[in-house]
Protein backbone atom coordinates (compact mmCIF):
# COMPACT_ATOMS: atom_id res chain seq x y z
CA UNK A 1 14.09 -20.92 -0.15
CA UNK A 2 12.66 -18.52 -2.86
CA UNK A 3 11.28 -20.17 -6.16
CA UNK A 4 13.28 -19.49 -9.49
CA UNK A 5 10.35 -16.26 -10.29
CA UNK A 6 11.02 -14.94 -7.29
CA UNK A 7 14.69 -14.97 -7.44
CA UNK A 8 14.44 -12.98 -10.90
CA UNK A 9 12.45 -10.49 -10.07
CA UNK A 10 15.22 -9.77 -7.10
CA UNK A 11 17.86 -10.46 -9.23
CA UNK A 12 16.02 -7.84 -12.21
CA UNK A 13 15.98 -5.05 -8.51
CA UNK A 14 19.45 -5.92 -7.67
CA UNK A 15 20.94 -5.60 -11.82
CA UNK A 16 19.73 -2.42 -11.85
CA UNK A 17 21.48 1.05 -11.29
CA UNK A 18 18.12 2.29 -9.36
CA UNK A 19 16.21 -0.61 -7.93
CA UNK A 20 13.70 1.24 -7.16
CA UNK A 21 13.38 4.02 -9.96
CA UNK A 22 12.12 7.04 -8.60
CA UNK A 23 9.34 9.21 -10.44
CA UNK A 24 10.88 12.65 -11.05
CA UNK A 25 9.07 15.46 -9.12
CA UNK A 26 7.60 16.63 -12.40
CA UNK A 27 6.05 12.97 -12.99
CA UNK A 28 4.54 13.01 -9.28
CA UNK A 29 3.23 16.66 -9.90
CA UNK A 30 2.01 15.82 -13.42
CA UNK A 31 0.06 12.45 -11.75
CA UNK A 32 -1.56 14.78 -8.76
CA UNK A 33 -2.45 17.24 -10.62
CA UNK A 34 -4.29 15.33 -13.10
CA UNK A 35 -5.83 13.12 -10.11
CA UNK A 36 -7.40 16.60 -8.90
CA UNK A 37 -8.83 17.09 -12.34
CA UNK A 38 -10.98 14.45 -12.06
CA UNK A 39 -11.78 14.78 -8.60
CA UNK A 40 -15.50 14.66 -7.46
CA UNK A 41 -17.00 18.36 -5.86
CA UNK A 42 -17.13 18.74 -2.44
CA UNK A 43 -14.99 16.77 0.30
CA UNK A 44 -11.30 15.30 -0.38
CA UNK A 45 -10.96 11.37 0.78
CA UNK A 46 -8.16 9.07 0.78
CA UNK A 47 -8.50 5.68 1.62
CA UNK A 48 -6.25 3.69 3.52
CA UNK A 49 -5.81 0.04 3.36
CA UNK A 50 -2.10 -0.76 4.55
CA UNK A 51 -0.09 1.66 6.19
CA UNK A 52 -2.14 4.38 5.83
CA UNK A 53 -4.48 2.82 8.35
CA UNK A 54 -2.25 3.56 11.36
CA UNK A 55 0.22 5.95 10.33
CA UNK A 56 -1.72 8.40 7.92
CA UNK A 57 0.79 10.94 8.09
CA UNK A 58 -1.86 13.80 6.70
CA UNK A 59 -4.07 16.05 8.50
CA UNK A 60 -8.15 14.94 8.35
CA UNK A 61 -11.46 16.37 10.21
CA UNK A 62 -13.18 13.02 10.31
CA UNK A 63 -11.94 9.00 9.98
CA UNK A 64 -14.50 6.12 9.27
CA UNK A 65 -14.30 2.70 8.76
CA UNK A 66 -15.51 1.83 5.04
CA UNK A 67 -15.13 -1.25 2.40
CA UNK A 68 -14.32 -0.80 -1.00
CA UNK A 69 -16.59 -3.67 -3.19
CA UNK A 70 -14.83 -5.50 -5.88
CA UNK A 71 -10.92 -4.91 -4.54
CA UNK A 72 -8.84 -6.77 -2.26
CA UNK A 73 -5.39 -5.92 -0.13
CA UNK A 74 -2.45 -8.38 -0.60
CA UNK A 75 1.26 -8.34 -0.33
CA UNK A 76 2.00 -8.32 -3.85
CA UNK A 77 4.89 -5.33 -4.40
CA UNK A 78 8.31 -6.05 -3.91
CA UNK A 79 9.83 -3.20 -1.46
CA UNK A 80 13.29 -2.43 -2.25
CA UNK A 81 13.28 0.74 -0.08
CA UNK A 82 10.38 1.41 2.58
CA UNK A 83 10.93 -2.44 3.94
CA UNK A 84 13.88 -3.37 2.34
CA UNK A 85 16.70 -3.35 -0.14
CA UNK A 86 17.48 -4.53 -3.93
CA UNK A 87 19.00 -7.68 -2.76
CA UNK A 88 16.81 -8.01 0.10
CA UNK A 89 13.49 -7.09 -0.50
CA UNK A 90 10.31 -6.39 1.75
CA UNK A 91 6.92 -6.84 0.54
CA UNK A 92 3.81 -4.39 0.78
CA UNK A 93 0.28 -4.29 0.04
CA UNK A 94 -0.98 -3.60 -2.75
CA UNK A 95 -4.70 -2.93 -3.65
CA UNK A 96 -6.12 -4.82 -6.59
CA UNK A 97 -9.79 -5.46 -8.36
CA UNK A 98 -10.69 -8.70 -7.15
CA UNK A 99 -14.29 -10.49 -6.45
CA UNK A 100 -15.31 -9.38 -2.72
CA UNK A 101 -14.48 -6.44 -0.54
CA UNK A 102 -11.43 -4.02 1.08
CA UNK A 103 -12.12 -2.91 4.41
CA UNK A 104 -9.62 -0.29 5.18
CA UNK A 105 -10.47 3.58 6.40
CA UNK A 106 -11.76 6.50 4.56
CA UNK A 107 -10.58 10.19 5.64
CA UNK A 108 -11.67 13.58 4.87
CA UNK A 109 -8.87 15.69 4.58
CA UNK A 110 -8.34 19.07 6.35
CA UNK A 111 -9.11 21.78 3.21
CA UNK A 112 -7.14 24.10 5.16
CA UNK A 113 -4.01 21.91 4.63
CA UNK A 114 -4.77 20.12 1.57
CA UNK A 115 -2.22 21.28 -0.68
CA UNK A 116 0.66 20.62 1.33
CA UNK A 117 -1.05 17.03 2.83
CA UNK A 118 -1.10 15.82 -1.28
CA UNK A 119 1.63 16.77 -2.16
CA UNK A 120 3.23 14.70 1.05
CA UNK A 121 0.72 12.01 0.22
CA UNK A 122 2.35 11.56 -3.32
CA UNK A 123 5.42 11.58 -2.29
CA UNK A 124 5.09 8.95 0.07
CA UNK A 125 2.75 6.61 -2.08
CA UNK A 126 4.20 7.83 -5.79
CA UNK A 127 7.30 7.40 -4.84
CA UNK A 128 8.50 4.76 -8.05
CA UNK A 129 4.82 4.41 -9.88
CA UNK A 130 3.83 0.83 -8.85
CA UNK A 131 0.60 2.67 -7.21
CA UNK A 132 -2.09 4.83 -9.58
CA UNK A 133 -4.05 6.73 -8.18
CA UNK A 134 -7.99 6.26 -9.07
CA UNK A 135 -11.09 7.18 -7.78
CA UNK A 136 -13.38 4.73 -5.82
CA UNK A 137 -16.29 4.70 -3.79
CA UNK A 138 -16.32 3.39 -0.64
CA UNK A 139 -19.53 2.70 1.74
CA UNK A 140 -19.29 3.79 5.13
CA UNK A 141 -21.61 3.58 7.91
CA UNK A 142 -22.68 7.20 7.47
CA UNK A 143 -22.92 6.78 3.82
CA UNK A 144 -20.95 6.20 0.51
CA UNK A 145 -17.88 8.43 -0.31
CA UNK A 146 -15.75 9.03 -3.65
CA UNK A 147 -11.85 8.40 -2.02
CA UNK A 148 -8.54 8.09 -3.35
CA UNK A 149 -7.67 4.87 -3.47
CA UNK A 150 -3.45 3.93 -4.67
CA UNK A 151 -4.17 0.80 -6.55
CA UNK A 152 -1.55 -1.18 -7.34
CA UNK A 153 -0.41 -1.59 -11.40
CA UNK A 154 0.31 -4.94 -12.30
CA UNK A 155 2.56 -4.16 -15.01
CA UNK A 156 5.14 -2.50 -13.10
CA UNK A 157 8.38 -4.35 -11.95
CA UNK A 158 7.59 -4.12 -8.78
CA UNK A 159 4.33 -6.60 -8.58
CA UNK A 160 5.29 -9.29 -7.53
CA UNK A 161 1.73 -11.08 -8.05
CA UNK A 162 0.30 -13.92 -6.53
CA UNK A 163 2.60 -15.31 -4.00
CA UNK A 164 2.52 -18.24 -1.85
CA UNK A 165 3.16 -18.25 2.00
CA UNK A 166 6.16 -19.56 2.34
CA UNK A 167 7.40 -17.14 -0.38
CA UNK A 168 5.93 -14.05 1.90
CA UNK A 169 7.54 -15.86 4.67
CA UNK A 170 10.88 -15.74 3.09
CA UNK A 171 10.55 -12.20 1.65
CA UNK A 172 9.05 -10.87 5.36
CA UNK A 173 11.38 -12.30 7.63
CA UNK A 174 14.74 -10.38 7.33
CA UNK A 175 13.67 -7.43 5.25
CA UNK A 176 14.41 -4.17 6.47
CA UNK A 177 14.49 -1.21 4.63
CA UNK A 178 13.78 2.89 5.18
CA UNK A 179 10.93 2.66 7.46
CA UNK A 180 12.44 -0.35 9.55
CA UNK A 181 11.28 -3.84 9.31
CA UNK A 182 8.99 -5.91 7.10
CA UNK A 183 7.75 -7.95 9.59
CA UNK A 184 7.39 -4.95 11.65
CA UNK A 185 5.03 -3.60 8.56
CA UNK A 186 2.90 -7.13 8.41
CA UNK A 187 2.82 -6.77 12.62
CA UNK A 188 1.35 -2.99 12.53
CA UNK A 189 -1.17 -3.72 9.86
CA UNK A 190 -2.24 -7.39 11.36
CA UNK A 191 -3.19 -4.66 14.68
CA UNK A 192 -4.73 -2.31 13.31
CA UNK A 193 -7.00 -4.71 11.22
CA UNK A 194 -7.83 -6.85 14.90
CA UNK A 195 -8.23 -3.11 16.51
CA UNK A 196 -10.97 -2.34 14.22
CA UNK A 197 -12.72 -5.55 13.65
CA UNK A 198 -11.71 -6.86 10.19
CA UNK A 199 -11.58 -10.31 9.85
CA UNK A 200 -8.85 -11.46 7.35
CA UNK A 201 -6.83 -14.94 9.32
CA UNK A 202 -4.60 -15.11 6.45
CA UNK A 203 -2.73 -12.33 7.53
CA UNK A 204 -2.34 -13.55 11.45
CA UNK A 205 -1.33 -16.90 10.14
CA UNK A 206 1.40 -15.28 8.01
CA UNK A 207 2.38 -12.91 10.95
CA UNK A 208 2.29 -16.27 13.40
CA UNK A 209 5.19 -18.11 10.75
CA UNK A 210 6.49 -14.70 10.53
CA UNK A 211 7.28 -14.65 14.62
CA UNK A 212 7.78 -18.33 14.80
CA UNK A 213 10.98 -17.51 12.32
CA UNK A 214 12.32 -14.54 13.94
């Protein structure tokens, strides 16, 4: 059973005429474009920290395992299309300054493909705003990189902040949505995190109540 805050922030998704309001093309160009005017000289990275870890969906010459300091993943955006619908929502991660560490991956894009790999990029991760783009520096193994990083914006009406289990529990287990299934989302990520060493049991324990429900 979903508290009262949770219930309106599906029922403001479900009032709506576009539950999950699009950016127009120009708006995704106009946000690329200006992340590329910032961008630091020499090699393009992205950083992945949810999806992105194990289905990158861009071309890249080199992959490494890196942490961002001072941010943390957590499922704290309401999905009313990649994992779910208006009135049943998904959740996914969302990247957010917080006291620790991210681990996640850091890629170096292919400059041979790079136009066509961003603009792909934004449309998958731009695709209604609740991400900005910004970027961070992440320390690697062979050293420190400047990456893209889609952090999540707290003021959109997507964030769903600072949920408790049994609220991802009840948002996770019957969601489905573009992509296919929430749980299937939480199950991919939960892997890939065990395949490359990252140690974060809050996720398996949601992904074991998850299972235990399904």
């Amino acid at each position: 059973m979903l508290v009262p805050r949770i219930l309106g922030l599906v029922s403001e998704l479900m009032q709506s005429r576009k539950p999950f309001i699009c950016l127009t093309d120009s708006a995704r160009r106009d946000s690329l474009c200006a992340t590329l005017e910032v961008a630091p000289h020499g090699d393009m990275w992205v950083f992945g920290y949810g999806s992105l870890m194990w289905n990158p969906e861009f071309s890249y010459v080199e992959r490494r395992v890196g942490t961002l300091v001072g941010y943390r993943r957590r499922l704290c955006v309401l999905s009313s299309r990649a994992r779910g619908t208006a009135e049943n929502p998904g959740l996914g991660l969302g990247l957010e300054p917080a006291e620790g560490e991210c681990w996640g991956i850091a890629y170096r894009l292919d400059l041979a493909m790079l136009d066509k790999d961003l603009n792909a990029l934004w449309d998958r991760e731009m695709t209604t705003g609740i991400y900005q783009p910004h970027w961070l520096p992440v320390t690697t193994v062979e050293g420190e990189v400047t990456a893209i990083a889609f952090v999540v914006d707290r003021n959109h009406r997507q964030y769903a902040g600072n949920l408790s289990q049994d609220e991802m529990v009840a948002l996770i287990v019957s969601a489905s949505g573009h992509y296919g299934p929430c749980h299937e989302y939480l199950a991919n990520t939960v892997r890939e995190l065990t395949a490359l060493g990252i140690n974060e049991p809050g996720f398996d324990t949601l992904l074991a109540r998850v299972n235990a429900q399904g």
